[in-house]
C-alpha atoms as a PDB file:
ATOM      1  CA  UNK A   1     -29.763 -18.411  10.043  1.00  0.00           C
ATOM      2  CA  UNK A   2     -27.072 -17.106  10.379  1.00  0.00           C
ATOM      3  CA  UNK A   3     -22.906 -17.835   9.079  1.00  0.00           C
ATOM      4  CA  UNK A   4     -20.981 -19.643  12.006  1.00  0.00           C
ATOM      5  CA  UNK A   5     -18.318 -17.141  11.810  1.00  0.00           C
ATOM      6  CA  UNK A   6     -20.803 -14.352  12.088  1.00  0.00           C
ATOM      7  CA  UNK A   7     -21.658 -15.807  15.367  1.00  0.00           C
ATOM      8  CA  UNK A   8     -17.768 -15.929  16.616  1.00  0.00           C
ATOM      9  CA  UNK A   9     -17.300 -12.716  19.221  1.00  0.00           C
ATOM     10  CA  UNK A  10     -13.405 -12.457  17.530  1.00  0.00           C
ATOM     11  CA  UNK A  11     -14.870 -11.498  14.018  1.00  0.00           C
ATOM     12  CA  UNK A  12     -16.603  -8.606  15.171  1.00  0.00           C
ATOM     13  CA  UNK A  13     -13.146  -7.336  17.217  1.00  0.00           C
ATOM     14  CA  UNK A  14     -12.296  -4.573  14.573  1.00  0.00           C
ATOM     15  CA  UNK A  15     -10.549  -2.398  16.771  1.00  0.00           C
ATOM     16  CA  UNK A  16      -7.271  -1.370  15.248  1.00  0.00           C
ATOM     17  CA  UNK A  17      -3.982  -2.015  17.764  1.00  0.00           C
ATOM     18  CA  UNK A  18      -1.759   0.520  15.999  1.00  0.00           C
ATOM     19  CA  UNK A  19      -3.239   3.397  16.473  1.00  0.00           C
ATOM     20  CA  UNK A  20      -2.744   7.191  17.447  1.00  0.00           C
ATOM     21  CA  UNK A  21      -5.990   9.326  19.207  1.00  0.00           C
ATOM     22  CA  UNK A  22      -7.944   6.485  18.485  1.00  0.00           C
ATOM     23  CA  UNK A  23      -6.820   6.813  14.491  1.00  0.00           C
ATOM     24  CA  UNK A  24      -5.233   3.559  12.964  1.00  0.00           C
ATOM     25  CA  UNK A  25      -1.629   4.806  11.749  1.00  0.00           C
ATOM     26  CA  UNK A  26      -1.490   2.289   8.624  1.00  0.00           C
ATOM     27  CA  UNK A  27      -4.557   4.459   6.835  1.00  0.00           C
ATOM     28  CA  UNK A  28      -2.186   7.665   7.618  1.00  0.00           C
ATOM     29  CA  UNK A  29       0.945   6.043   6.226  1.00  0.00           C
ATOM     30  CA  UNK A  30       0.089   4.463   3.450  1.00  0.00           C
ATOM     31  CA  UNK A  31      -0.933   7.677   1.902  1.00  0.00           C
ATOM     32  CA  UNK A  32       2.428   8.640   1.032  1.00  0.00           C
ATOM     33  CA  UNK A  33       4.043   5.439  -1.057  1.00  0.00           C
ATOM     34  CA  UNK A  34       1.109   5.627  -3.015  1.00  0.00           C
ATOM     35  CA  UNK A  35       1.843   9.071  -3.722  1.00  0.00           C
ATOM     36  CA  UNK A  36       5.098   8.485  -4.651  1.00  0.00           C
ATOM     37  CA  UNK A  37       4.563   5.261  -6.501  1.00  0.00           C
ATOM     38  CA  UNK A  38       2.483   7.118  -9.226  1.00  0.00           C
ATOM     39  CA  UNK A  39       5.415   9.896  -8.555  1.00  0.00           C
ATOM     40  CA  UNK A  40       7.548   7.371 -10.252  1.00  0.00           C
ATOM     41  CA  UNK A  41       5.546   6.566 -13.160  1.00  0.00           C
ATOM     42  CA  UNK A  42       4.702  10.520 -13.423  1.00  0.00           C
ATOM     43  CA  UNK A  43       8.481  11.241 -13.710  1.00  0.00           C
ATOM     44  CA  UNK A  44       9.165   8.312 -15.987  1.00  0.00           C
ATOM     45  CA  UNK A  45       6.352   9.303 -18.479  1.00  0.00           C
ATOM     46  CA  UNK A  46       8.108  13.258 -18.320  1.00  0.00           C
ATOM     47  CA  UNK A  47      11.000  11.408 -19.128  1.00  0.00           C
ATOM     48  CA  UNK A  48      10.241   9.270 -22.136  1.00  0.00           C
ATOM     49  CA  UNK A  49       8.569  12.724 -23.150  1.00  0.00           C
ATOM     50  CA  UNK A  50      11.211  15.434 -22.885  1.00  0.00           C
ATOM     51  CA  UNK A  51      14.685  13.144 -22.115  1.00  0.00           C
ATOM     52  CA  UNK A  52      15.321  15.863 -19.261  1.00  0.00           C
ATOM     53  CA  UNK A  53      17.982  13.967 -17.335  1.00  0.00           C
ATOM     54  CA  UNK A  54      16.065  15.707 -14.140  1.00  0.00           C
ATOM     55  CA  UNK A  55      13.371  13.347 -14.466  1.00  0.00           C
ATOM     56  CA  UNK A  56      15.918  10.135 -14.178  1.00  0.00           C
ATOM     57  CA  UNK A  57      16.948  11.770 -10.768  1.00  0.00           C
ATOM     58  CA  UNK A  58      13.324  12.545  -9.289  1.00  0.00           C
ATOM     59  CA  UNK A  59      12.144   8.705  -9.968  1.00  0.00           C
ATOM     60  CA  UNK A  60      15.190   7.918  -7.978  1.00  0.00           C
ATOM     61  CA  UNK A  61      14.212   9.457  -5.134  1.00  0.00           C
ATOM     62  CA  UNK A  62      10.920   9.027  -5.519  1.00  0.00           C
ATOM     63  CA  UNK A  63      11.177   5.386  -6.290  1.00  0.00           C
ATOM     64  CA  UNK A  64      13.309   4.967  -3.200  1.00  0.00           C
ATOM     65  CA  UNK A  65      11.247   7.049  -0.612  1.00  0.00           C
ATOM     66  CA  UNK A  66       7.814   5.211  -1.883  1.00  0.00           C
ATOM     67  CA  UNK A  67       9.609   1.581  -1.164  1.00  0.00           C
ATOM     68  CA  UNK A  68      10.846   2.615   1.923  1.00  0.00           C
ATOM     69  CA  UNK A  69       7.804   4.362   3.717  1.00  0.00           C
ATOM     70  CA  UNK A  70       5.652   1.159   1.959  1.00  0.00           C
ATOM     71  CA  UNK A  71       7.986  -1.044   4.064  1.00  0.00           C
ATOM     72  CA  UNK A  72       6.882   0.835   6.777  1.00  0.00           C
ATOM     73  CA  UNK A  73       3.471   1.496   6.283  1.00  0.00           C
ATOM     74  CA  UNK A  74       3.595  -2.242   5.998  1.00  0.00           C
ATOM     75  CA  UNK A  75       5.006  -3.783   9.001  1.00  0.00           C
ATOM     76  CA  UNK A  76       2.355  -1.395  10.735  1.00  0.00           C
ATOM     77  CA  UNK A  77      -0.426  -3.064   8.607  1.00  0.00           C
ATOM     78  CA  UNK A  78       1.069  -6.930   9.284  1.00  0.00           C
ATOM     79  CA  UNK A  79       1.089  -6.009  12.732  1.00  0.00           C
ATOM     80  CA  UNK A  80      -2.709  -4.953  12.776  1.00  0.00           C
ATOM     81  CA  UNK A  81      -3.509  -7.773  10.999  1.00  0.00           C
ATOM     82  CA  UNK A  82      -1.639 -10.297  13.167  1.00  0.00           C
ATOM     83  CA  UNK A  83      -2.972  -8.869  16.392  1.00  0.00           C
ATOM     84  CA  UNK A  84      -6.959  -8.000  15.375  1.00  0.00           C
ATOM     85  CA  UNK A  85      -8.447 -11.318  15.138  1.00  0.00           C
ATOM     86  CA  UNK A  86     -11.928  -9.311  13.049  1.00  0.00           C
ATOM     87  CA  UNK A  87      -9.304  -8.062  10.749  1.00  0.00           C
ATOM     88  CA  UNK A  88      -7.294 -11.140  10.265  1.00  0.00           C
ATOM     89  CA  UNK A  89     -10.489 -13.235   9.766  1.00  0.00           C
ATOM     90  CA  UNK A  90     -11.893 -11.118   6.987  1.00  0.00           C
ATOM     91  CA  UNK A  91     -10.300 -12.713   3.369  1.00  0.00           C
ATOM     92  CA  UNK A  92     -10.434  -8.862   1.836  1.00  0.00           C
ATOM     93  CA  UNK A  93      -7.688  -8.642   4.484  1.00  0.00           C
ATOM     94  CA  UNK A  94      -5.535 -11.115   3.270  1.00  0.00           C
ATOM     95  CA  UNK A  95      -6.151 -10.220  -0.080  1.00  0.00           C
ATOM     96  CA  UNK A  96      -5.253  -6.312   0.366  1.00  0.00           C
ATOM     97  CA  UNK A  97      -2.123  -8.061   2.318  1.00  0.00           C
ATOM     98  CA  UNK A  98      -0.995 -10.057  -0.541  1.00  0.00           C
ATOM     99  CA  UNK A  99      -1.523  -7.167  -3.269  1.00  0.00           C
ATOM    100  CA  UNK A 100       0.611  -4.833  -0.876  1.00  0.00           C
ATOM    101  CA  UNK A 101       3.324  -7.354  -0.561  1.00  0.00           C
ATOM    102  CA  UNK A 102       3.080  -7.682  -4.505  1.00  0.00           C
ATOM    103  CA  UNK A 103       3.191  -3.467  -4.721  1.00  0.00           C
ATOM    104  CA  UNK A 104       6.272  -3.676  -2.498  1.00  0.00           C
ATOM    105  CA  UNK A 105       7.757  -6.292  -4.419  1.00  0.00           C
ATOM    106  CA  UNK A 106       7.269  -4.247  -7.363  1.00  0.00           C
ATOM    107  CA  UNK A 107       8.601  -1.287  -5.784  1.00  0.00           C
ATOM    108  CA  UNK A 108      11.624  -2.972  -4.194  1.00  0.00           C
ATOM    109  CA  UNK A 109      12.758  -4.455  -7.732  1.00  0.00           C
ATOM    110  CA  UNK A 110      12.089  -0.757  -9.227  1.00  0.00           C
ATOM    111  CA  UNK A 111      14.140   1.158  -7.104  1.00  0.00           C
ATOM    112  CA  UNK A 112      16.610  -1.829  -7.250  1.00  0.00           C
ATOM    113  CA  UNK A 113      16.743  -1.082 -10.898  1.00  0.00           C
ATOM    114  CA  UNK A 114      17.292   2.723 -10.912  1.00  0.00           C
ATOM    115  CA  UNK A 115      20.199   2.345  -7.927  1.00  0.00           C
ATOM    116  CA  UNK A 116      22.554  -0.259 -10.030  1.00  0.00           C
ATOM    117  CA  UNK A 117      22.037   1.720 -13.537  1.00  0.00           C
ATOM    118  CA  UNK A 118      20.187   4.936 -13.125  1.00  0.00           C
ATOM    119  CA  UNK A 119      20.781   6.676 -16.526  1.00  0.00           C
ATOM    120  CA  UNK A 120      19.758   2.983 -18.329  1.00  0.00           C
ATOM    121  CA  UNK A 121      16.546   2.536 -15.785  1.00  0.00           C
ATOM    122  CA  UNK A 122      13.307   4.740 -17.216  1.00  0.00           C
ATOM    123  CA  UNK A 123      13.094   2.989 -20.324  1.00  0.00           C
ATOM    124  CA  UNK A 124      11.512  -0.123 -20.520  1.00  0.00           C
ATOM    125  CA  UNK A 125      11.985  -1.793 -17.738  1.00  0.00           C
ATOM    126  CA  UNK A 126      11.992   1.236 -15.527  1.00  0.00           C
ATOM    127  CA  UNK A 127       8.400   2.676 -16.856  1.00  0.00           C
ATOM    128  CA  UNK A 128       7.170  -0.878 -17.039  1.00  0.00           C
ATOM    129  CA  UNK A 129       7.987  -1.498 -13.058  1.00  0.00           C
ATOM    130  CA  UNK A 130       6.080   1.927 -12.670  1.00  0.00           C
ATOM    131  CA  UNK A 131       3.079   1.099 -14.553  1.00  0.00           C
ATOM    132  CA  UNK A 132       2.457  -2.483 -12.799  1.00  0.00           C
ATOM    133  CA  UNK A 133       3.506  -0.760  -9.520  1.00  0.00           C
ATOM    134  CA  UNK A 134       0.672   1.803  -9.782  1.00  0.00           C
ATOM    135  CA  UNK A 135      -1.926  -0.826 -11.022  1.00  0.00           C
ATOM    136  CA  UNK A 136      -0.512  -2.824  -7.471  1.00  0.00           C
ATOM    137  CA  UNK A 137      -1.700   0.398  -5.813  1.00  0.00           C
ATOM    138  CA  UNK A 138      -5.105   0.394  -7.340  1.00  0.00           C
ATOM    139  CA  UNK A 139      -5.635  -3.176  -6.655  1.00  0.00           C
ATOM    140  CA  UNK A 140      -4.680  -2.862  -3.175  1.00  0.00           C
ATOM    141  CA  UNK A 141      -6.089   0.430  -2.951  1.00  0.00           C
ATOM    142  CA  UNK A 142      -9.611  -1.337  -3.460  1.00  0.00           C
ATOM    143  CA  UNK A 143      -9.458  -3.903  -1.375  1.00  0.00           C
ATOM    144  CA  UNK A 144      -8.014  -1.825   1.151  1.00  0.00           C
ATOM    145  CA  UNK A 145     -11.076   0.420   0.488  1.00  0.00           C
ATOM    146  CA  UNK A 146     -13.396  -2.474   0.899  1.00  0.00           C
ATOM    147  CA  UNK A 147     -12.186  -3.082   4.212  1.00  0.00           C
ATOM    148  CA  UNK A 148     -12.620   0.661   5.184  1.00  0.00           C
ATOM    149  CA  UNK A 149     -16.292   0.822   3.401  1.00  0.00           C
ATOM    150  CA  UNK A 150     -17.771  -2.250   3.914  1.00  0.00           C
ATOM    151  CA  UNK A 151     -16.318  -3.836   6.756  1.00  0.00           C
ATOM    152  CA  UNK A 152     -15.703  -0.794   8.743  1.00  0.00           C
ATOM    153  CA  UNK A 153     -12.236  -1.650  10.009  1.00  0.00           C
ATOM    154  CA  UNK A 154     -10.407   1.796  11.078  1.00  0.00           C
ATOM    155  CA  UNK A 155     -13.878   3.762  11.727  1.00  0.00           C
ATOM    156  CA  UNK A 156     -14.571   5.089  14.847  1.00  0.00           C
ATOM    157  CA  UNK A 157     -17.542   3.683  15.709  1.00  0.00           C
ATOM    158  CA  UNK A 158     -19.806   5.684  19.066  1.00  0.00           C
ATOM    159  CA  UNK A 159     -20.642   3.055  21.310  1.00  0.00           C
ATOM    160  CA  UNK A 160     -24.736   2.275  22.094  1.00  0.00           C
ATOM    161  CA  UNK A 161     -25.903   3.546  25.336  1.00  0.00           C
END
């Protein structure tokens, strides 16, 4: 027997809406802010470690740039989730949703920090905001992974003759 909600056609729509080519655009942007999230705590850590001013200036920027393009990144993924009733049904969606709304949270507050006292920011609370920002990104890195791997949302699946 199977679950009743296996048996609903809507959970098995998977198809992404935002998408370029047939490639969902939130997998291609979200690569970025999570590059520049553990940017931030990269510079931060060179900063605690040599006091090279430099350092202050580049988690700026790269503080900045990761909150922005995760703003963006997630719009595109509220939007999928809103409008693919498969995705939206599937609770490792709403949990990847609420761990990515915690990252940019996180990352809003961060670069908040830096922009009203930037030589005063690294250290703590700047290096803190980086080190729970990037553990944000792994958390919602997995479950964003488990929706990839074991759900199969944004594969490209051949149709059966």
């Amino acid at each position: 027997m199977t679950e009743p909600h296996l048996r609903d056609p809507r959970y098995h729509d998977i198809s992404s809406r935002v998408a370029l080519a047939g490639h969902p655009i939130h997998a291609m942007m979200v690569t970025f802010p999570i590059a520049l999230v553990i940017s931030t705590l990269g510079a931060d850590v060179f900063f605690w470690w040599t006091a090279d001013p430099f350092w202050i200036r580049a988690a700026l920027w790269s503080s900045g740039f990761a909150f922005c393009l995760g703003v963006l990144a997630g719009l595109v993924g509220t939007v999928e989730i809103l409008l693919a009733p498969g995705i939206r049904r599937r609770t490792a969606s709403w949990t990847h949703f609420v761990a990515a709304m915690m990252l940019l949270s996180v990352a809003g507050a961060n670069w908040g920090l830096r922009l009203s006292d930037p030589p005063a920011s690294p250290l703590p609370w700047g290096i803190l905001l980086s080190g729970l920002a990037t553990v944000f990104v792994g958390l919602a890195g997995w479950h964003g992974g488990k929706l990839v791997f074991e759900h199969q949302i944004g594969l490209l699946l051949a149709k059966e003759d």
